[in-house]
PDB file of N, CA and C in Angstrom:
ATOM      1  N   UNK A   1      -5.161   5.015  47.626  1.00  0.00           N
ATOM      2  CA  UNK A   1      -4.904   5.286  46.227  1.00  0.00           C
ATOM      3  C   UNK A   1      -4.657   3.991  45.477  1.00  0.00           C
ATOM      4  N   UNK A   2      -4.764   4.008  44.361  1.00  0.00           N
ATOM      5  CA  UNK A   2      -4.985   2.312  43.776  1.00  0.00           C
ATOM      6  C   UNK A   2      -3.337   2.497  42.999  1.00  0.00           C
ATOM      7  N   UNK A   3      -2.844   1.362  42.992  1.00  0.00           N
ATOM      8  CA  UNK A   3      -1.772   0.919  41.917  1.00  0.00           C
ATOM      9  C   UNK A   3      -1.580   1.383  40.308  1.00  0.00           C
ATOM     10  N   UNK A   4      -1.352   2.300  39.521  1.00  0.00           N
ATOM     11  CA  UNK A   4      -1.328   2.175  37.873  1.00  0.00           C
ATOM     12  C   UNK A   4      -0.706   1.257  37.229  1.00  0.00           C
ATOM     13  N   UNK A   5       0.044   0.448  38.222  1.00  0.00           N
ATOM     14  CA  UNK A   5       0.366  -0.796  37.833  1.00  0.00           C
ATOM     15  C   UNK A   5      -0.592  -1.997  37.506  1.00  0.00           C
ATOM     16  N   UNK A   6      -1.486  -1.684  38.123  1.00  0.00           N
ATOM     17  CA  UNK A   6      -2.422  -2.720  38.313  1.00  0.00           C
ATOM     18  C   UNK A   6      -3.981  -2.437  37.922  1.00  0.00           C
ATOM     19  N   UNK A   7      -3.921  -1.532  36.947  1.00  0.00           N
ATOM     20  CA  UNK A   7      -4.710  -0.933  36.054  1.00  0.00           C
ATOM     21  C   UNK A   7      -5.077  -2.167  35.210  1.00  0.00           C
ATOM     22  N   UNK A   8      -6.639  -2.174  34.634  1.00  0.00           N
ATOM     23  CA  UNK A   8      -6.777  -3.651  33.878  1.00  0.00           C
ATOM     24  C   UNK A   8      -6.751  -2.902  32.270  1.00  0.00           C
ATOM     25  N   UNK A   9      -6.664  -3.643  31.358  1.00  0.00           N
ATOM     26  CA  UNK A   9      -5.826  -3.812  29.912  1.00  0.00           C
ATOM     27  C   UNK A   9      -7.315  -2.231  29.543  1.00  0.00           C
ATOM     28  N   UNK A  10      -8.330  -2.546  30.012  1.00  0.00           N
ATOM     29  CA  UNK A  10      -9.538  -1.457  29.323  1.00  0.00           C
ATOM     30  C   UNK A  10      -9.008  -0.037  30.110  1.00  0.00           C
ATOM     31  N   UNK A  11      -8.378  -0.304  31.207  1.00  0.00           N
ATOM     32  CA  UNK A  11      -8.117   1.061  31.972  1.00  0.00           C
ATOM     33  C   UNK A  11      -6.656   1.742  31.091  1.00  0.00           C
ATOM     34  N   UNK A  12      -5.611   0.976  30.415  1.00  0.00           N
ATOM     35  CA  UNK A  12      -4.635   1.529  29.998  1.00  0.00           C
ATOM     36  C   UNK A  12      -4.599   2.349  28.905  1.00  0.00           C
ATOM     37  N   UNK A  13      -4.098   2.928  28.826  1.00  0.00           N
ATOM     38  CA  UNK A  13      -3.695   4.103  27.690  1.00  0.00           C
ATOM     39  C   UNK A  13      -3.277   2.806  26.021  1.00  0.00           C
ATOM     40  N   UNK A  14      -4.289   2.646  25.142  1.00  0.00           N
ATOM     41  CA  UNK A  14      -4.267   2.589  23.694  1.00  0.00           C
ATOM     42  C   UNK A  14      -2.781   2.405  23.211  1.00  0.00           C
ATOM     43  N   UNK A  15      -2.504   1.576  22.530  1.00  0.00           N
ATOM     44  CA  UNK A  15      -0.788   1.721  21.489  1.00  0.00           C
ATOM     45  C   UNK A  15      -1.069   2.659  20.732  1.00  0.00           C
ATOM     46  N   UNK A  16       0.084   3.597  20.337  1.00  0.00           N
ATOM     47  CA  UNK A  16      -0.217   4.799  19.588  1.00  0.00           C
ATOM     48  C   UNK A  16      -0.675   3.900  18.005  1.00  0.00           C
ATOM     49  N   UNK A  17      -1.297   4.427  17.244  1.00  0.00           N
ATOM     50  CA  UNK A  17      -1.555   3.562  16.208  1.00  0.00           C
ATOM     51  C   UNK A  17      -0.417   4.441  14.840  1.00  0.00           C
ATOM     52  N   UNK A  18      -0.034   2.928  14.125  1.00  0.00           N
ATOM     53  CA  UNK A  18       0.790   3.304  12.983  1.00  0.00           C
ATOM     54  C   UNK A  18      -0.024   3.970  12.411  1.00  0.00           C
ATOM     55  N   UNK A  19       1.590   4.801  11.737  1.00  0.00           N
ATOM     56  CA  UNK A  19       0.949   6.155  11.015  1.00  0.00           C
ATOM     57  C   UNK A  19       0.788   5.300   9.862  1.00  0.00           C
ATOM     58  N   UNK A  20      -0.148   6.433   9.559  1.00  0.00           N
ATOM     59  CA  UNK A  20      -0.570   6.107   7.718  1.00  0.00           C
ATOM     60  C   UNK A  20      -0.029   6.351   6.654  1.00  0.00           C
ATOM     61  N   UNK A  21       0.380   5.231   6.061  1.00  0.00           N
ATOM     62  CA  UNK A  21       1.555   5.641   4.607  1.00  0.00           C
ATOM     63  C   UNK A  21       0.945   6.719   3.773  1.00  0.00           C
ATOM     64  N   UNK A  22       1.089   8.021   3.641  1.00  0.00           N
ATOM     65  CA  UNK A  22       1.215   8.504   2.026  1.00  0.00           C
ATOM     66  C   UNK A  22       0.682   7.883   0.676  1.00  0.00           C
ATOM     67  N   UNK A  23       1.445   7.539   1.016  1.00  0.00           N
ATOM     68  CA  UNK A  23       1.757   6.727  -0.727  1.00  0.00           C
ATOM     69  C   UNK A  23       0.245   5.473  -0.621  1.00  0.00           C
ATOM     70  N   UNK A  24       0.317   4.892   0.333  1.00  0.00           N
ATOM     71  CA  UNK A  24      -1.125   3.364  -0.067  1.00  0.00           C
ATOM     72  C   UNK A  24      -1.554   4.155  -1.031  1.00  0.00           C
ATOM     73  N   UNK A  25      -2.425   5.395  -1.074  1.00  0.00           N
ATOM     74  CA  UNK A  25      -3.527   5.956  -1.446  1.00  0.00           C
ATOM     75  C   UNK A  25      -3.339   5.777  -2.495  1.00  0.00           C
ATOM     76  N   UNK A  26      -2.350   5.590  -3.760  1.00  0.00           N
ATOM     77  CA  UNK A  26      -1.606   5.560  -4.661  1.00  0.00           C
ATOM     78  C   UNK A  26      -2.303   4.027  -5.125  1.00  0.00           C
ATOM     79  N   UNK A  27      -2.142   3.132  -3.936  1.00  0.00           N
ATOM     80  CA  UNK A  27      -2.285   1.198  -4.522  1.00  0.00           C
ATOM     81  C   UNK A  27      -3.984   1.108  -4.486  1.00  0.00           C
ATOM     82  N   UNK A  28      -4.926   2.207  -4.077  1.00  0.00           N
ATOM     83  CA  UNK A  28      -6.087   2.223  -4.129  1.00  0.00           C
ATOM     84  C   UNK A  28      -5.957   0.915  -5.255  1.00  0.00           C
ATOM     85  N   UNK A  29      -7.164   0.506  -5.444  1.00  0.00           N
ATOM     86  CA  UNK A  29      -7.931  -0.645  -7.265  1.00  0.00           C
ATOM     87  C   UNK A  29      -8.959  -0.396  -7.078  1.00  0.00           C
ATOM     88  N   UNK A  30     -10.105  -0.630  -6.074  1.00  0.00           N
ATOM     89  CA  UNK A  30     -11.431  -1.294  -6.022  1.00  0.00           C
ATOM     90  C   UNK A  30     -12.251   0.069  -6.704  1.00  0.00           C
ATOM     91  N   UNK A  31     -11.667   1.158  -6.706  1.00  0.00           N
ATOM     92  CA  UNK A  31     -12.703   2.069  -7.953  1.00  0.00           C
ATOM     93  C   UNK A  31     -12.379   2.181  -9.073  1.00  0.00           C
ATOM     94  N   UNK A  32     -11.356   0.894  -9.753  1.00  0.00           N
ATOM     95  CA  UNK A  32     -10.764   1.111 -11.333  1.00  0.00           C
ATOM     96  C   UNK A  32     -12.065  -0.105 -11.777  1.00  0.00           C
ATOM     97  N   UNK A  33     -12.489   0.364 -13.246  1.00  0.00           N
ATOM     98  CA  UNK A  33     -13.203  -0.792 -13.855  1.00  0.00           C
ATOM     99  C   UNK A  33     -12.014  -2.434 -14.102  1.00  0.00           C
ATOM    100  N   UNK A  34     -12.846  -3.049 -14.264  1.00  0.00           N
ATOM    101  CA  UNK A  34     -13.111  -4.342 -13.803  1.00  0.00           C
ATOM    102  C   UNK A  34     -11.125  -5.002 -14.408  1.00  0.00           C
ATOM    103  N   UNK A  35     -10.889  -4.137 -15.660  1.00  0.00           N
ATOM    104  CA  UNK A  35      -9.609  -4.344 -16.117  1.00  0.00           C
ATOM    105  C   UNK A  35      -8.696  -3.979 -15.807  1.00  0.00           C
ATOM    106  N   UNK A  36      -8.979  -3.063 -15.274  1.00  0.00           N
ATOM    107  CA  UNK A  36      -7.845  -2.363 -14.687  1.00  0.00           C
ATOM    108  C   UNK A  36      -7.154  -3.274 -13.350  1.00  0.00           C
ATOM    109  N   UNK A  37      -8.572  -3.269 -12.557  1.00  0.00           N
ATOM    110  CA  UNK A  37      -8.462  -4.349 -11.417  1.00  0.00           C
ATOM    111  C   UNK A  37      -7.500  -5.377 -11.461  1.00  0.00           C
ATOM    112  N   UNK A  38      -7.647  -5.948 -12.483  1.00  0.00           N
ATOM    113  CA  UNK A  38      -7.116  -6.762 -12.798  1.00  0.00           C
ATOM    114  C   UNK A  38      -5.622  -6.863 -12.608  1.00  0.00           C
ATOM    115  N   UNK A  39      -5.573  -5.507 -13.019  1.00  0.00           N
ATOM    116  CA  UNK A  39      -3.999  -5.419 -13.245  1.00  0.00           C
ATOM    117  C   UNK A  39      -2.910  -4.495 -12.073  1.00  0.00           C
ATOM    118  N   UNK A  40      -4.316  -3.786 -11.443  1.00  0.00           N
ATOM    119  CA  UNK A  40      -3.693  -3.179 -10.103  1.00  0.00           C
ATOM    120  C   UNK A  40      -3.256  -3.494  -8.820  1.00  0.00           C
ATOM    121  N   UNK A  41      -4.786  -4.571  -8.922  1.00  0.00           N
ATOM    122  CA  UNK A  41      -4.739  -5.195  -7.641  1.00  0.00           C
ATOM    123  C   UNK A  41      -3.528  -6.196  -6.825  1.00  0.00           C
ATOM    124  N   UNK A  42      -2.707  -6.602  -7.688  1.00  0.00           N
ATOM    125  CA  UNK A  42      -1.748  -7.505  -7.103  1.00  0.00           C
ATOM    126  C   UNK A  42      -0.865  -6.420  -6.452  1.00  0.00           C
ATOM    127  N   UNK A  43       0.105  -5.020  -7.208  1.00  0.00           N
ATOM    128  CA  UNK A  43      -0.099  -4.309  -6.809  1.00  0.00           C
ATOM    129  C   UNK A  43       0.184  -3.645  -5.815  1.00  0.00           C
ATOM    130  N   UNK A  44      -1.608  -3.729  -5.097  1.00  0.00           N
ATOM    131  CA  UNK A  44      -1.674  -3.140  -3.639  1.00  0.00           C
ATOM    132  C   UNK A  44      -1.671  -4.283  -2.585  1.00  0.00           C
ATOM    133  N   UNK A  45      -1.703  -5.398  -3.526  1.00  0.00           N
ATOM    134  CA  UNK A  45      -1.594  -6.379  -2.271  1.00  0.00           C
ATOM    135  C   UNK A  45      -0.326  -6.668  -1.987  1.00  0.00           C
ATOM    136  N   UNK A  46       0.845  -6.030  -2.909  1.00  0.00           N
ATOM    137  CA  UNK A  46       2.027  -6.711  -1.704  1.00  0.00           C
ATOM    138  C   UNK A  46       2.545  -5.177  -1.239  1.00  0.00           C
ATOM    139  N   UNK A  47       1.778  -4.371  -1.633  1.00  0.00           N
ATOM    140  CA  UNK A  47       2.006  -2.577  -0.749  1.00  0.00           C
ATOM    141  C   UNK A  47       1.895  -2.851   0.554  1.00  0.00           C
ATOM    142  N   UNK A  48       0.146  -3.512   0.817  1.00  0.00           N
ATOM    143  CA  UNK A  48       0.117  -3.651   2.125  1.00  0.00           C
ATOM    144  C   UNK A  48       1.032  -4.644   3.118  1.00  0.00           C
ATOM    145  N   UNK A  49       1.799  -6.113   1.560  1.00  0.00           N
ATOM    146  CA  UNK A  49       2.190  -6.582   2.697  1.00  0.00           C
ATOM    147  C   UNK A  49       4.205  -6.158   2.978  1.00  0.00           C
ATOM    148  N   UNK A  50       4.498  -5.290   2.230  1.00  0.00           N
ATOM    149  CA  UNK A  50       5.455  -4.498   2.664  1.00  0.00           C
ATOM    150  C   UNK A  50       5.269  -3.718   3.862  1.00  0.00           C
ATOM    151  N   UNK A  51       4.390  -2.847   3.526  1.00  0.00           N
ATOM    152  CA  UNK A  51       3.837  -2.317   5.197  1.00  0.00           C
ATOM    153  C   UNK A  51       3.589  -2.771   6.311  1.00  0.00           C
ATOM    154  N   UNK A  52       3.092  -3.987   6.266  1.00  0.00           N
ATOM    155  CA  UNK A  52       2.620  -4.436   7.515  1.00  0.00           C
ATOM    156  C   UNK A  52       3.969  -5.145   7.779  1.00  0.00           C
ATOM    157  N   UNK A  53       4.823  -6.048   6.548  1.00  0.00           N
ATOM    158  CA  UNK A  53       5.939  -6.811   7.553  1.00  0.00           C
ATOM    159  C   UNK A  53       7.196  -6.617   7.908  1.00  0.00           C
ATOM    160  N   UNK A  54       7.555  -5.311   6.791  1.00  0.00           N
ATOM    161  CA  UNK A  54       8.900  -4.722   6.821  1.00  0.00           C
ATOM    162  C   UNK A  54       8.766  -3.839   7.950  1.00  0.00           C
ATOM    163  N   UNK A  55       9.795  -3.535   8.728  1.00  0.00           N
ATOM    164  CA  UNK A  55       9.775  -2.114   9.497  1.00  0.00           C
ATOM    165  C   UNK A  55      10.544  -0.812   8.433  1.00  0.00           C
ATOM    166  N   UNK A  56       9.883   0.305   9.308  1.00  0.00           N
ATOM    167  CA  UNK A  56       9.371   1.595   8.046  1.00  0.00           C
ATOM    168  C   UNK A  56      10.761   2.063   8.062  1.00  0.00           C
ATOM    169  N   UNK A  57      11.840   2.660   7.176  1.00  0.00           N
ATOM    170  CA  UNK A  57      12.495   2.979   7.110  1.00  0.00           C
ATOM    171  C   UNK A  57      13.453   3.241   5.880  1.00  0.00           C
ATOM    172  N   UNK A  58      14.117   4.022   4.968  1.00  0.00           N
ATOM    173  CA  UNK A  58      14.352   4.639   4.125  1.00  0.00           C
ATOM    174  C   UNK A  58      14.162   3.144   2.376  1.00  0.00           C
ATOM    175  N   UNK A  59      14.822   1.632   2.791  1.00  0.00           N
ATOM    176  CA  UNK A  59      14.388   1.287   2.202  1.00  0.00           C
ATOM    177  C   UNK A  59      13.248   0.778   1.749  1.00  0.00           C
ATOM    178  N   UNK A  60      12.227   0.883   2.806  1.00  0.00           N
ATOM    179  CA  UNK A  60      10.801   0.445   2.364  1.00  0.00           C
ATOM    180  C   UNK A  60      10.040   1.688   1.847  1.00  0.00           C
ATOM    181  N   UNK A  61      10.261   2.466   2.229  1.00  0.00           N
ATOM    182  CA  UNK A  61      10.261   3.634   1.192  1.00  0.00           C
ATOM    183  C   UNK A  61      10.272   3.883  -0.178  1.00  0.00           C
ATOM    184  N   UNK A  62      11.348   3.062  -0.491  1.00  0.00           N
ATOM    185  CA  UNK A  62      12.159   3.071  -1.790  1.00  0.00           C
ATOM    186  C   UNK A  62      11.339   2.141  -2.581  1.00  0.00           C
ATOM    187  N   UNK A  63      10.724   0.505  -2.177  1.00  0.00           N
ATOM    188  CA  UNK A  63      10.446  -0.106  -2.395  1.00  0.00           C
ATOM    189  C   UNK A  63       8.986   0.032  -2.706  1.00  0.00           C
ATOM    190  N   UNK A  64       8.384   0.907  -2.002  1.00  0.00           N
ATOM    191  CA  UNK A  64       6.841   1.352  -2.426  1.00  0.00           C
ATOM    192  C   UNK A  64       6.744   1.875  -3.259  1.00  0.00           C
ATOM    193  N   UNK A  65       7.674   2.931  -3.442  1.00  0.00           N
ATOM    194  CA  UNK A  65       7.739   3.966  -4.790  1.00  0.00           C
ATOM    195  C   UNK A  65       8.266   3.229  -6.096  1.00  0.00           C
ATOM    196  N   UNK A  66       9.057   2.628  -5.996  1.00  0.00           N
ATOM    197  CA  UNK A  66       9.142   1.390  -6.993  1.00  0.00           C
ATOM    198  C   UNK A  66       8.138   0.583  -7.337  1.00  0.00           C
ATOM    199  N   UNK A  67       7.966   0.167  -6.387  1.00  0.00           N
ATOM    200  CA  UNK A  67       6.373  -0.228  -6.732  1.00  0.00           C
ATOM    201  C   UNK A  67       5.267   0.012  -7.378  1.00  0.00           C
ATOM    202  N   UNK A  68       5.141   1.500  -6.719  1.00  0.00           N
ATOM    203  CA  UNK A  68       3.925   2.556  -7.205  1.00  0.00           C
ATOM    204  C   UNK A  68       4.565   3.035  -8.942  1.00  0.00           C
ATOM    205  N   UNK A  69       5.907   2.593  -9.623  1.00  0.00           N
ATOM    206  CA  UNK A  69       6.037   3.156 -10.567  1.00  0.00           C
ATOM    207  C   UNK A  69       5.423   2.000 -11.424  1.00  0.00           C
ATOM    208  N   UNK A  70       6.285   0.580 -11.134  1.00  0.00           N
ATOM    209  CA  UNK A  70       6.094  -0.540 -12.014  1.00  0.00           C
ATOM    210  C   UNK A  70       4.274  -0.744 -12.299  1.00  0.00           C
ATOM    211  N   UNK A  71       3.624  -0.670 -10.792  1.00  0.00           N
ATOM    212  CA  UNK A  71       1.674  -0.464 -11.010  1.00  0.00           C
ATOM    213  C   UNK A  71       1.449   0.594 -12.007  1.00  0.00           C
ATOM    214  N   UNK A  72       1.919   1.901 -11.974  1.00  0.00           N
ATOM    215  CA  UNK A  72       1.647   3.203 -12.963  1.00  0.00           C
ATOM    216  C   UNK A  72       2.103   2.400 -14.284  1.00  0.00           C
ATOM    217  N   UNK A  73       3.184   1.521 -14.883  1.00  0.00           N
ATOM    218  CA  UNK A  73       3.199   1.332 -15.881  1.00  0.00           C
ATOM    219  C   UNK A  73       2.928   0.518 -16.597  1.00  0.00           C
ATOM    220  N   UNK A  74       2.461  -0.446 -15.690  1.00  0.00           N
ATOM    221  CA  UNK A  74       1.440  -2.011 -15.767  1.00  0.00           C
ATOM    222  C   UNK A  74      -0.053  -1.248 -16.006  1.00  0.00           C
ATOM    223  N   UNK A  75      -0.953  -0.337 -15.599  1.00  0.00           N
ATOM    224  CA  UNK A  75      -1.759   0.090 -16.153  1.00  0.00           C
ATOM    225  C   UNK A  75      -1.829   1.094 -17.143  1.00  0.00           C
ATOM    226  N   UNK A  76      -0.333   1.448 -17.599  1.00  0.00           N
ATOM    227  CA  UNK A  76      -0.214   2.260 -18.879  1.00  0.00           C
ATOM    228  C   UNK A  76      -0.480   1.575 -19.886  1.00  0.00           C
ATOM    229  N   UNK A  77       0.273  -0.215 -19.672  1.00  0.00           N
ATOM    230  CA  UNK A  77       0.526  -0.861 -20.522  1.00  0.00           C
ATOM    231  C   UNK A  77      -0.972  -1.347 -20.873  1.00  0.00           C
ATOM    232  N   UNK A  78      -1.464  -1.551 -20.008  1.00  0.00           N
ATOM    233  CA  UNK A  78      -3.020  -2.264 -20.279  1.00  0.00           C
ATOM    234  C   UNK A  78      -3.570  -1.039 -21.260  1.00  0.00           C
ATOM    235  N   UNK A  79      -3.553   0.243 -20.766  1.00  0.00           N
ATOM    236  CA  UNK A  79      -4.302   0.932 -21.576  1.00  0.00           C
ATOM    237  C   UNK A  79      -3.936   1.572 -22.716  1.00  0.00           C
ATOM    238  N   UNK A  80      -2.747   1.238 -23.271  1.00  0.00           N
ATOM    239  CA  UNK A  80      -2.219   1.825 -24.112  1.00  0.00           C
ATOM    240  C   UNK A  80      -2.765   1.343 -25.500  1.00  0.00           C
ATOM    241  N   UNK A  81      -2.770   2.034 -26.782  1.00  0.00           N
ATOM    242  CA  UNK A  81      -3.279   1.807 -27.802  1.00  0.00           C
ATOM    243  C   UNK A  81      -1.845   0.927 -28.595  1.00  0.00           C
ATOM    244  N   UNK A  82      -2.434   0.198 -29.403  1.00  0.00           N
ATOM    245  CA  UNK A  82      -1.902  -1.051 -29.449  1.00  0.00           C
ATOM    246  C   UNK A  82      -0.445   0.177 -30.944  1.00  0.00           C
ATOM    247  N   UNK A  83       0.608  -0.367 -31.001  1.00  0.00           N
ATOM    248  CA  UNK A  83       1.431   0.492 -32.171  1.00  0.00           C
ATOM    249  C   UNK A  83       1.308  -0.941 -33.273  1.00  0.00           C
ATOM    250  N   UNK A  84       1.432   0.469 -34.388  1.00  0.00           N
ATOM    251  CA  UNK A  84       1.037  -0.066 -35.677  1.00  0.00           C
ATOM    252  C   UNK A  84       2.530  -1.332 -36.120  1.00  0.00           C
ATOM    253  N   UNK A  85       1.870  -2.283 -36.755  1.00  0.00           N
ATOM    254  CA  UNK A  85       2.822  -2.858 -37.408  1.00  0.00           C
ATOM    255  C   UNK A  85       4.219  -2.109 -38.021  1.00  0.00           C
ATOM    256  N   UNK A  86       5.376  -2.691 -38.017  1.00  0.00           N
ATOM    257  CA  UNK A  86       6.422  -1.937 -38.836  1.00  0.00           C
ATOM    258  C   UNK A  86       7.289  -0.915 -37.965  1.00  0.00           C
ATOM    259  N   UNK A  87       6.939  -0.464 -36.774  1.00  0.00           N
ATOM    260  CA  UNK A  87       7.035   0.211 -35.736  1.00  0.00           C
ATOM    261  C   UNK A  87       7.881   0.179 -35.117  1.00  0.00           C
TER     262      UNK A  87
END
């Protein structure tokens, strides 16, 4: 009978792979026109790098959704119609 100790790295059982945040889907950009981009994309780039360097747990949580609000209102702001003088 052979060793499972001594199983080579292709014979072992896979690392379970991290689960998938919820929320990224939220830091999507690359299907907003070109302005939006602009303004999303930074964004999702520190979504992912919260995810990848923090470990997952109630405050990184907190910190995405914060996130995901300040992006929702950074592209409100871009698209918002400009208020009238006097205002």
């Amino acid at each position: 009978m052979s060793d499972p100790s001594k199983t080579s790295p292709a014979e072992q059982p896979a690392a379970p792979a991290q689960p998938i945040e919820h929320i990224m889907q939220f830091f999507a950009w690359q299907h907003l026109p070109a302005d939006l981009q602009i303004v999303s994309q930074p964004f999702g780039d520190l979504a992912e790098i919260i995810v990848n360097d923090l470990p997952r747990n109630p405050e990184r949580t907190v910190a995405l959704r914060k996130l995901l609000e300040a992006k929702d209102a950074a592209v409100r702001a871009k698209l918002a119609k400009p208020v009238p003088e006097g205002r």
